[in-house]
N, C-alpha and C. Protein backbone atom coordinates (compact mmCIF):
# COMPACT_ATOMS: atom_id res chain seq x y z
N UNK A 1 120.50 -143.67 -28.01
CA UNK A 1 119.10 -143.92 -27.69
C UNK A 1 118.54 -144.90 -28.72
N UNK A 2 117.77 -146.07 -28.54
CA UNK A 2 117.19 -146.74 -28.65
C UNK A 2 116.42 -146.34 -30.07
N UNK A 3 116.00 -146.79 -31.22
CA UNK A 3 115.52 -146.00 -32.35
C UNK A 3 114.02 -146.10 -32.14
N UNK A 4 113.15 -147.11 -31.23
CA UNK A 4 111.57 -147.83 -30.69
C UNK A 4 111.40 -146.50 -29.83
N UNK A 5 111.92 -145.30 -29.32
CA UNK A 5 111.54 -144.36 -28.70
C UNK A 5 111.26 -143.06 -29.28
N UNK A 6 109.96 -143.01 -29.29
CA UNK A 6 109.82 -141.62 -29.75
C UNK A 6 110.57 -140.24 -30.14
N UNK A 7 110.83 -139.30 -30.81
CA UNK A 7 111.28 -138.27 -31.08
C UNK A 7 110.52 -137.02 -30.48
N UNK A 8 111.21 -136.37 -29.82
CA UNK A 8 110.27 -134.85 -29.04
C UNK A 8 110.95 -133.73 -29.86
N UNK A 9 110.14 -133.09 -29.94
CA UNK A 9 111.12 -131.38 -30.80
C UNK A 9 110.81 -130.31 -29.76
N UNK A 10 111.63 -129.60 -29.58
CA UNK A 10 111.77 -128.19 -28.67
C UNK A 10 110.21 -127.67 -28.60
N UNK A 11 109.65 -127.81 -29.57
CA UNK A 11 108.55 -126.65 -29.65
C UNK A 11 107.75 -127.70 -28.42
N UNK A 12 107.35 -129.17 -28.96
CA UNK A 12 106.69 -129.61 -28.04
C UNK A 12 107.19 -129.77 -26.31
N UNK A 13 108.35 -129.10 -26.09
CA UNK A 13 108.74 -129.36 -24.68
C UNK A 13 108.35 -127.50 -24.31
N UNK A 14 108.63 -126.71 -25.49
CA UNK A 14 107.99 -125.59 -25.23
C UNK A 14 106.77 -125.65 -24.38
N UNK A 15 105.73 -126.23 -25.18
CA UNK A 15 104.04 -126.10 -25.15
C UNK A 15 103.95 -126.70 -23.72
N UNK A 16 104.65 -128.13 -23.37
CA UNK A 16 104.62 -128.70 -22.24
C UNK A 16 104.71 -127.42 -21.03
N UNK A 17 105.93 -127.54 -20.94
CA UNK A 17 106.72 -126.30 -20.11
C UNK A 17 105.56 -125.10 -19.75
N UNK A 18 104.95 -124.59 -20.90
CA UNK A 18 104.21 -123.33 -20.89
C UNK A 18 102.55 -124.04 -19.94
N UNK A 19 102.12 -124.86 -20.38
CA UNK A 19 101.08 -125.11 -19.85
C UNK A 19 101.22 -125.61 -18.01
N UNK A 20 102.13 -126.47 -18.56
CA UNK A 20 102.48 -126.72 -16.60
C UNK A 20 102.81 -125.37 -15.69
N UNK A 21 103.59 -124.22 -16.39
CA UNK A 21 103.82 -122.68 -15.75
C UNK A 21 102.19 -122.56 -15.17
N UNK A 22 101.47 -122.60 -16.48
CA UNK A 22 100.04 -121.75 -16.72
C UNK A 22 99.40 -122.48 -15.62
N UNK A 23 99.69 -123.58 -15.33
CA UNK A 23 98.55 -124.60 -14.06
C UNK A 23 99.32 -124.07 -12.86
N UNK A 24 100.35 -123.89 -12.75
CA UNK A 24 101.33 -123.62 -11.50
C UNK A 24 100.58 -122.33 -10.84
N UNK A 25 100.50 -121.51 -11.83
CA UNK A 25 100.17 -120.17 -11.36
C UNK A 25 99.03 -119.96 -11.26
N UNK A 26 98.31 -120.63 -11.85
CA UNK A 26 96.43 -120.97 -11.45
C UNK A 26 96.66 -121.50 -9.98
N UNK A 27 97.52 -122.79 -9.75
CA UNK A 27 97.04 -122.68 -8.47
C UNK A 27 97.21 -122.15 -7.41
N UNK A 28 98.52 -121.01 -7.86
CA UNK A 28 99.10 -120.17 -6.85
C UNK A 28 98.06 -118.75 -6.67
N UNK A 29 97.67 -118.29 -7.77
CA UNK A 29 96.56 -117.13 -7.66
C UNK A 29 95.45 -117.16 -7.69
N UNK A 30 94.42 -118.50 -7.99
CA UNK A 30 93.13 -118.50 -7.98
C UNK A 30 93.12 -118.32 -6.46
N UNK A 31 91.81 -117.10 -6.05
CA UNK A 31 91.67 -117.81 -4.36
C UNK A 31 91.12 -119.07 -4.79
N UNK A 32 91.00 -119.67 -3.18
CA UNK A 32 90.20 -121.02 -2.68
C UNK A 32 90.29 -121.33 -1.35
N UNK A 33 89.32 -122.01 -0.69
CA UNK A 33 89.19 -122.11 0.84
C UNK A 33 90.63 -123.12 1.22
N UNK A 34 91.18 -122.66 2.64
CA UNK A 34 92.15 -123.43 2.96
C UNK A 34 91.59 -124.80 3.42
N UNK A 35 92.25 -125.62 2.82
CA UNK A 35 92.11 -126.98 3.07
C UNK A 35 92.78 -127.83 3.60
N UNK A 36 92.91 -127.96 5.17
CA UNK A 36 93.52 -129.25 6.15
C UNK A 36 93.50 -130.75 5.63
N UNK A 37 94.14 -130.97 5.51
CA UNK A 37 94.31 -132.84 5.47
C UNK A 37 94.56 -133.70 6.59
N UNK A 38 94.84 -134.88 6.72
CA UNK A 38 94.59 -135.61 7.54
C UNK A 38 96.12 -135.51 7.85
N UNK A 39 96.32 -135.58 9.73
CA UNK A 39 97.76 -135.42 10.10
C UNK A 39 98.43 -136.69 9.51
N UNK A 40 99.23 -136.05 9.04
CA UNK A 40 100.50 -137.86 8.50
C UNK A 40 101.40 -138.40 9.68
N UNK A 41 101.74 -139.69 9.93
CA UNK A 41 102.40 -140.53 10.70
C UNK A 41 103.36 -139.16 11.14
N UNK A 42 103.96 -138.76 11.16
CA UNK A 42 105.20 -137.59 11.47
C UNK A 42 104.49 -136.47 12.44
N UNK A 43 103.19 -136.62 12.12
CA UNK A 43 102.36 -135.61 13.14
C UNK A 43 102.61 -133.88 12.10
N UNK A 44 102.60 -134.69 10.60
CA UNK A 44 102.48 -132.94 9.80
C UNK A 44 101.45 -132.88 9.77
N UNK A 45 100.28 -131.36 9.21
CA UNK A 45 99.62 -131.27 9.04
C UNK A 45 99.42 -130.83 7.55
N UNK A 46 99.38 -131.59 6.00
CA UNK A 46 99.45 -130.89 5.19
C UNK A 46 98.59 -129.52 4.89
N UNK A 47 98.57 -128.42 4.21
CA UNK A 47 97.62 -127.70 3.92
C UNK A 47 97.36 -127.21 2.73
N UNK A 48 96.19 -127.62 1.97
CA UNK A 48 96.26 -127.16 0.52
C UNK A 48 95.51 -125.81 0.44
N UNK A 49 95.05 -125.26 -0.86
CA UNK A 49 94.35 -124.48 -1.28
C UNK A 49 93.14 -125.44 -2.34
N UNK A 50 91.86 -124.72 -1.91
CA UNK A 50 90.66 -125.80 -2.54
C UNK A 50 90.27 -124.41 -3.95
N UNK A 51 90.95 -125.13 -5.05
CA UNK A 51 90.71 -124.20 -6.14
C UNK A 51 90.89 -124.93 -7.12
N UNK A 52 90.87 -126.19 -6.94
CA UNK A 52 90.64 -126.97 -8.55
C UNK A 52 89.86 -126.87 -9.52
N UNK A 53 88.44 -126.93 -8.91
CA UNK A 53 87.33 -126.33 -10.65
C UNK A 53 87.90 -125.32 -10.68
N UNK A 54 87.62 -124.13 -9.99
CA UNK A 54 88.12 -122.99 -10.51
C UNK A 54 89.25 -123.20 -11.60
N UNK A 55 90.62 -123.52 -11.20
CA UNK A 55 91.38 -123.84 -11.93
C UNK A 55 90.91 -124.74 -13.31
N UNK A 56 90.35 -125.61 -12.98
CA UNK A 56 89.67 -126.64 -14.49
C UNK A 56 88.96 -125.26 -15.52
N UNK A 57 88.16 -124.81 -14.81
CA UNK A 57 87.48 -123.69 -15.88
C UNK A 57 87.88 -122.87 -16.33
N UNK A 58 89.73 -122.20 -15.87
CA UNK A 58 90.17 -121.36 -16.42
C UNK A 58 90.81 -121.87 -17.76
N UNK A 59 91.17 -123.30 -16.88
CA UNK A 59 92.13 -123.76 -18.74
C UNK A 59 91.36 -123.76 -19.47
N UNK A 60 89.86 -124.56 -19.14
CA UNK A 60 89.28 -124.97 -20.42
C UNK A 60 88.99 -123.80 -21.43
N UNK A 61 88.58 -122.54 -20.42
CA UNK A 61 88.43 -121.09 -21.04
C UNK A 61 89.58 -120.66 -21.69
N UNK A 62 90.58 -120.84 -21.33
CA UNK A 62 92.18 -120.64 -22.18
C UNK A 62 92.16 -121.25 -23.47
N UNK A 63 91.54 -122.42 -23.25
CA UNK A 63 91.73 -123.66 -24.11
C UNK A 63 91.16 -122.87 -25.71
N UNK A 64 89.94 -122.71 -25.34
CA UNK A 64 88.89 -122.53 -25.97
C UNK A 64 88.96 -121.38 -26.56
N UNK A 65 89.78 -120.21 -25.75
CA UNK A 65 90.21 -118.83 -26.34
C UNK A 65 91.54 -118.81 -27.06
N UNK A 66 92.49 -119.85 -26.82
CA UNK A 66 93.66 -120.24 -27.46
C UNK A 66 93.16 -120.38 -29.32
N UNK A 67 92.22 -121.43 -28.93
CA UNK A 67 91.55 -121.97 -30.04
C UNK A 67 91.26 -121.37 -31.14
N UNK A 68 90.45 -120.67 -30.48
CA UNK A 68 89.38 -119.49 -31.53
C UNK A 68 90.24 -118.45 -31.65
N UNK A 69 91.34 -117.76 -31.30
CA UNK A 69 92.23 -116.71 -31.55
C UNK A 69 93.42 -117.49 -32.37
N UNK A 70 93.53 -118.52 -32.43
CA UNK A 70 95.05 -119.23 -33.32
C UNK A 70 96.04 -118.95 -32.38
């Protein structure tokens, strides 16, 4: 590898890893209204879940309780 490329250490692929889990599962358990999208060329119909603030306010509350607890 190239020596102009950054160095990553375990812990920081840890923290990565852990926070992307922590969003995964926010968006799998927050409720939120089902949300239709527009049919795609193939004639799918995607379907999401509408729980993004929700989700935004839990991290930031994580964030913030991460914080203040160490």
């Amino acid at each position: 590898m190239p020596k102009i490329w950054p160095h990553t250490s375990v812990a920081a692929w840890k923290m990565l890893g852990t926070y992307a889990g922590f969003e995964a599962l926010l968006q799998v358990f927050l409720p939120g209204k089902r949300f239709e999208a527009t049919t795609t060329a193939n004639g799918n119909v995607p379907v999401y879940k509408a729980n993004g603030v929700e989700s935004l306010l839990v991290s930031v509350a994580a964030f913030f309780a991460a914080w203040h607890f160490g």
